[in-house]
Protein backbone atom coordinates (compact mmCIF):
# COMPACT_ATOMS: atom_id res chain seq x y z
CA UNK A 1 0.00 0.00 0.00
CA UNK A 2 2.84 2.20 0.69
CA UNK A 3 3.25 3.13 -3.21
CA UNK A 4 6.09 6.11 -2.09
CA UNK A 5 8.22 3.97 0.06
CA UNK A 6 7.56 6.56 2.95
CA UNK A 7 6.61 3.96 5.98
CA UNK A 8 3.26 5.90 6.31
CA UNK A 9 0.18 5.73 4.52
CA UNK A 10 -1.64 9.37 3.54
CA UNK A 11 -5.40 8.95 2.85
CA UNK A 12 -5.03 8.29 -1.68
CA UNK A 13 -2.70 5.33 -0.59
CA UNK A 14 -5.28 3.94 1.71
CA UNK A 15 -7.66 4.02 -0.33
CA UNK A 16 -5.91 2.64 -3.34
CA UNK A 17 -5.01 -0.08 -1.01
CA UNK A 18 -8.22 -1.16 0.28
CA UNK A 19 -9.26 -1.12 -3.57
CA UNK A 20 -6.74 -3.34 -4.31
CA UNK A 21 -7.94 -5.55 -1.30
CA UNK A 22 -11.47 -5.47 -3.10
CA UNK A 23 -12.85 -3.45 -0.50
CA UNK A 24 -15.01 -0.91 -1.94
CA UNK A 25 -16.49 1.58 0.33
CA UNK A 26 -17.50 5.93 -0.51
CA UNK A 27 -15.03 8.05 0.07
CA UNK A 28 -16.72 9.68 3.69
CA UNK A 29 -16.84 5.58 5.39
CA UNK A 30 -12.86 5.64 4.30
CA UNK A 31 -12.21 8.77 5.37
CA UNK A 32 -13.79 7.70 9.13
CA UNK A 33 -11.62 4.54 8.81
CA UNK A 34 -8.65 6.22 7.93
CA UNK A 35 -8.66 8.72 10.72
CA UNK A 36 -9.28 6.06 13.05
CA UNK A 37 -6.12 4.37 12.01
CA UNK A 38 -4.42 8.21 12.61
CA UNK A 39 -4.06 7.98 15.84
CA UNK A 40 -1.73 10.70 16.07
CA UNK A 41 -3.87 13.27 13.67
CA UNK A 42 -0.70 13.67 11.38
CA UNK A 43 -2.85 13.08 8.18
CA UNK A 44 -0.86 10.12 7.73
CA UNK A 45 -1.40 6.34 8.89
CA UNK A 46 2.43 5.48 10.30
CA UNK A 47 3.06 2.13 10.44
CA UNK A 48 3.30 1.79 14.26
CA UNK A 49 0.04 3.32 14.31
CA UNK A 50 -1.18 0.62 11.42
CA UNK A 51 -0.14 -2.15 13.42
CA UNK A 52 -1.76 -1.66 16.07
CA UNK A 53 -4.85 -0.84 14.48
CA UNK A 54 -4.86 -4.29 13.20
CA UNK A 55 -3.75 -6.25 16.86
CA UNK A 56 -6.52 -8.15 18.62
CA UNK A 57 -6.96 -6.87 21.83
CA UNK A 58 -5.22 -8.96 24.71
CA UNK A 59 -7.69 -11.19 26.96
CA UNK A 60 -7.29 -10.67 30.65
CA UNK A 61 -5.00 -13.20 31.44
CA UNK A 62 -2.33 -11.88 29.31
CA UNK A 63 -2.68 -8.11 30.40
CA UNK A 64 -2.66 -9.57 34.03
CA UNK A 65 1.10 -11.43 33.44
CA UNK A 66 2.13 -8.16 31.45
CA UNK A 67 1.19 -6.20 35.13
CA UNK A 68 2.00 -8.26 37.14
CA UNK A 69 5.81 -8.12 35.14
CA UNK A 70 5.90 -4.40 34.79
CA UNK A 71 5.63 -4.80 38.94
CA UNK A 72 8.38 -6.41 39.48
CA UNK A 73 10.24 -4.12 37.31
CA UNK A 74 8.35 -1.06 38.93
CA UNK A 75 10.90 -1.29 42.31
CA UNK A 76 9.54 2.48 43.71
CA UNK A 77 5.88 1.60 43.06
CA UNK A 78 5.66 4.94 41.14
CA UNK A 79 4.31 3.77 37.88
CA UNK A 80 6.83 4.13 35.79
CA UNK A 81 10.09 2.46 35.38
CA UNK A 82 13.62 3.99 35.23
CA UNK A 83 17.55 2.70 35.01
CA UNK A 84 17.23 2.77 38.60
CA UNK A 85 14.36 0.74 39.36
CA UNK A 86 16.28 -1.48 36.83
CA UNK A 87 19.19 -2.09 38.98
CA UNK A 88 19.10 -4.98 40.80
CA UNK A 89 16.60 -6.56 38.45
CA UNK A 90 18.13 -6.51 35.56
CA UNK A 91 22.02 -7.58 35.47
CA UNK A 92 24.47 -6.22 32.90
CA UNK A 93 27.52 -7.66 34.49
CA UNK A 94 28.18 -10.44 32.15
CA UNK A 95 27.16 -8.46 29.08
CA UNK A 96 29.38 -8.50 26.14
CA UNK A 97 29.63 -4.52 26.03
CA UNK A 98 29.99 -4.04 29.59
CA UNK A 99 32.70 -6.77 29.72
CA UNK A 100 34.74 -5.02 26.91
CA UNK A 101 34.36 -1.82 28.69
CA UNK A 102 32.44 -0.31 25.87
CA UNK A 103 29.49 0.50 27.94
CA UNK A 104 28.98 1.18 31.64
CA UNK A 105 26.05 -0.52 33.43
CA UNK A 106 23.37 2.56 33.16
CA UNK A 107 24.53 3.01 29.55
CA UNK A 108 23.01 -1.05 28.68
CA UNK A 109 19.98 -0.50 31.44
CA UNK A 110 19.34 2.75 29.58
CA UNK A 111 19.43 0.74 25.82
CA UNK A 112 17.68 -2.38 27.37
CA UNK A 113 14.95 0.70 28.83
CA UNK A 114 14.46 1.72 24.96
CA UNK A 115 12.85 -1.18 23.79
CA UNK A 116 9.48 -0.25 26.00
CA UNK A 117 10.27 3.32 26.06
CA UNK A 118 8.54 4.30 22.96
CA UNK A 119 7.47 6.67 21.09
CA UNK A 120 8.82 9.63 23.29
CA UNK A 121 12.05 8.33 24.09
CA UNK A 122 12.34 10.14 27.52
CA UNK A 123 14.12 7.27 29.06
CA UNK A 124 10.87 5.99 31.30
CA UNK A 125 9.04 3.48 30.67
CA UNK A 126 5.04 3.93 31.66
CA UNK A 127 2.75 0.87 32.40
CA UNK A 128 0.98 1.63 28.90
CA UNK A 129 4.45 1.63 27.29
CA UNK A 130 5.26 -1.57 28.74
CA UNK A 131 1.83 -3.09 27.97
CA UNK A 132 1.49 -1.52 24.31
CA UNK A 133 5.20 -3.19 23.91
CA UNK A 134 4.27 -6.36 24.93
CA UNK A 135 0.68 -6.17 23.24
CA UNK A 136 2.95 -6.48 19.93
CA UNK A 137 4.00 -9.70 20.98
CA UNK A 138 1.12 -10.94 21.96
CA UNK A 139 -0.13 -10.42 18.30
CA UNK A 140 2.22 -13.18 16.98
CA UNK A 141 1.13 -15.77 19.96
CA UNK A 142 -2.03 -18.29 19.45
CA UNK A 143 -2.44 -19.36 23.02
CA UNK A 144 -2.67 -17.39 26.28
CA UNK A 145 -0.97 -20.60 28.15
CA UNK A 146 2.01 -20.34 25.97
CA UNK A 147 1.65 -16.27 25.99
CA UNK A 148 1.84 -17.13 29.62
CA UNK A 149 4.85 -19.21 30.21
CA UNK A 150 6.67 -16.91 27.90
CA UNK A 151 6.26 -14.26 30.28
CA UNK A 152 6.54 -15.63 33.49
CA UNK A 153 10.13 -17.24 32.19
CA UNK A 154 11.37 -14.06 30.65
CA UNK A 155 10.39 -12.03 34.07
CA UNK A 156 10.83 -14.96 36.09
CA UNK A 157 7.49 -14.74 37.72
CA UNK A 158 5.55 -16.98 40.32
């Protein structure tokens, strides 16, 4: 659909798109469609933004085990996760970078931070960052069992 090779969608590429798809709708039903996808209001569909527009939402059980992970992670209770809440939790010591001497150990908690830190980039990570994060992966997993287990062995959960 993305006929400019921009990563976003405007509104003539979405609608070629869904013509392409065989979807044929009028031009004011697209247009509501569209700026549903535009989250942001840009006047563009971004494809972040497209994505998620397309997720199923998460049942309860997996948005429970995504809590109940940011938590753990969450040391001050404040709602929102920094290098420092990271410390202690999170263990850079044998890491290839901090080994080498390339990186100190709040230089890797800050880059291992980034992946949930998104899309401002301020270095915190929120609950809804965390759960919009792992709401991505949930997209690509069938079962909530297996969604499960994933979790609790990656955050090393009871």
């Amino acid at each position: 659909m993305d006929d400019d090779g921009s990563n976003c969608l405007d509104f003539k590429e979405f609608k070629k798109g869904l013509g392409e798809c065989k979807i044929t709708i009028d031009n004011d039903e697209c247009r509501k469609i569209f700026e549903e996808f535009d989250k942001d209001g840009s006047g563009t569909i971004e494809f972040d933004e497209f994505l998620k527009a397309l997720r199923p939402p998460m049942s309860a059980a997996r948005i429970k085990v995504i809590n109940q992970a940011f938590d753990k992670l969450d040391k001050t209770g404040d709602g929102i996760v920094t290098i420092e809440d990271l410390k202690g939790v999170y263990n850079v010591k044998n890491h290839p970078k901090f080994l080498n001497g390339e990186k100190d150990e709040d230089q890797l908690l800050q880059e291992y931070l980034t992946k949930f830190d998104s899309p401002d980039g301020d270095g915190k990570v929120t609950r809804e960052e965390f759960t919009n994060y792992y709401n991505g992966v949930s997209a690509s997993i069938d079962q909530d069992a297996y969604f499960d287990l994933m979790m609790r062995n990656a955050w090393r959960l009871k």
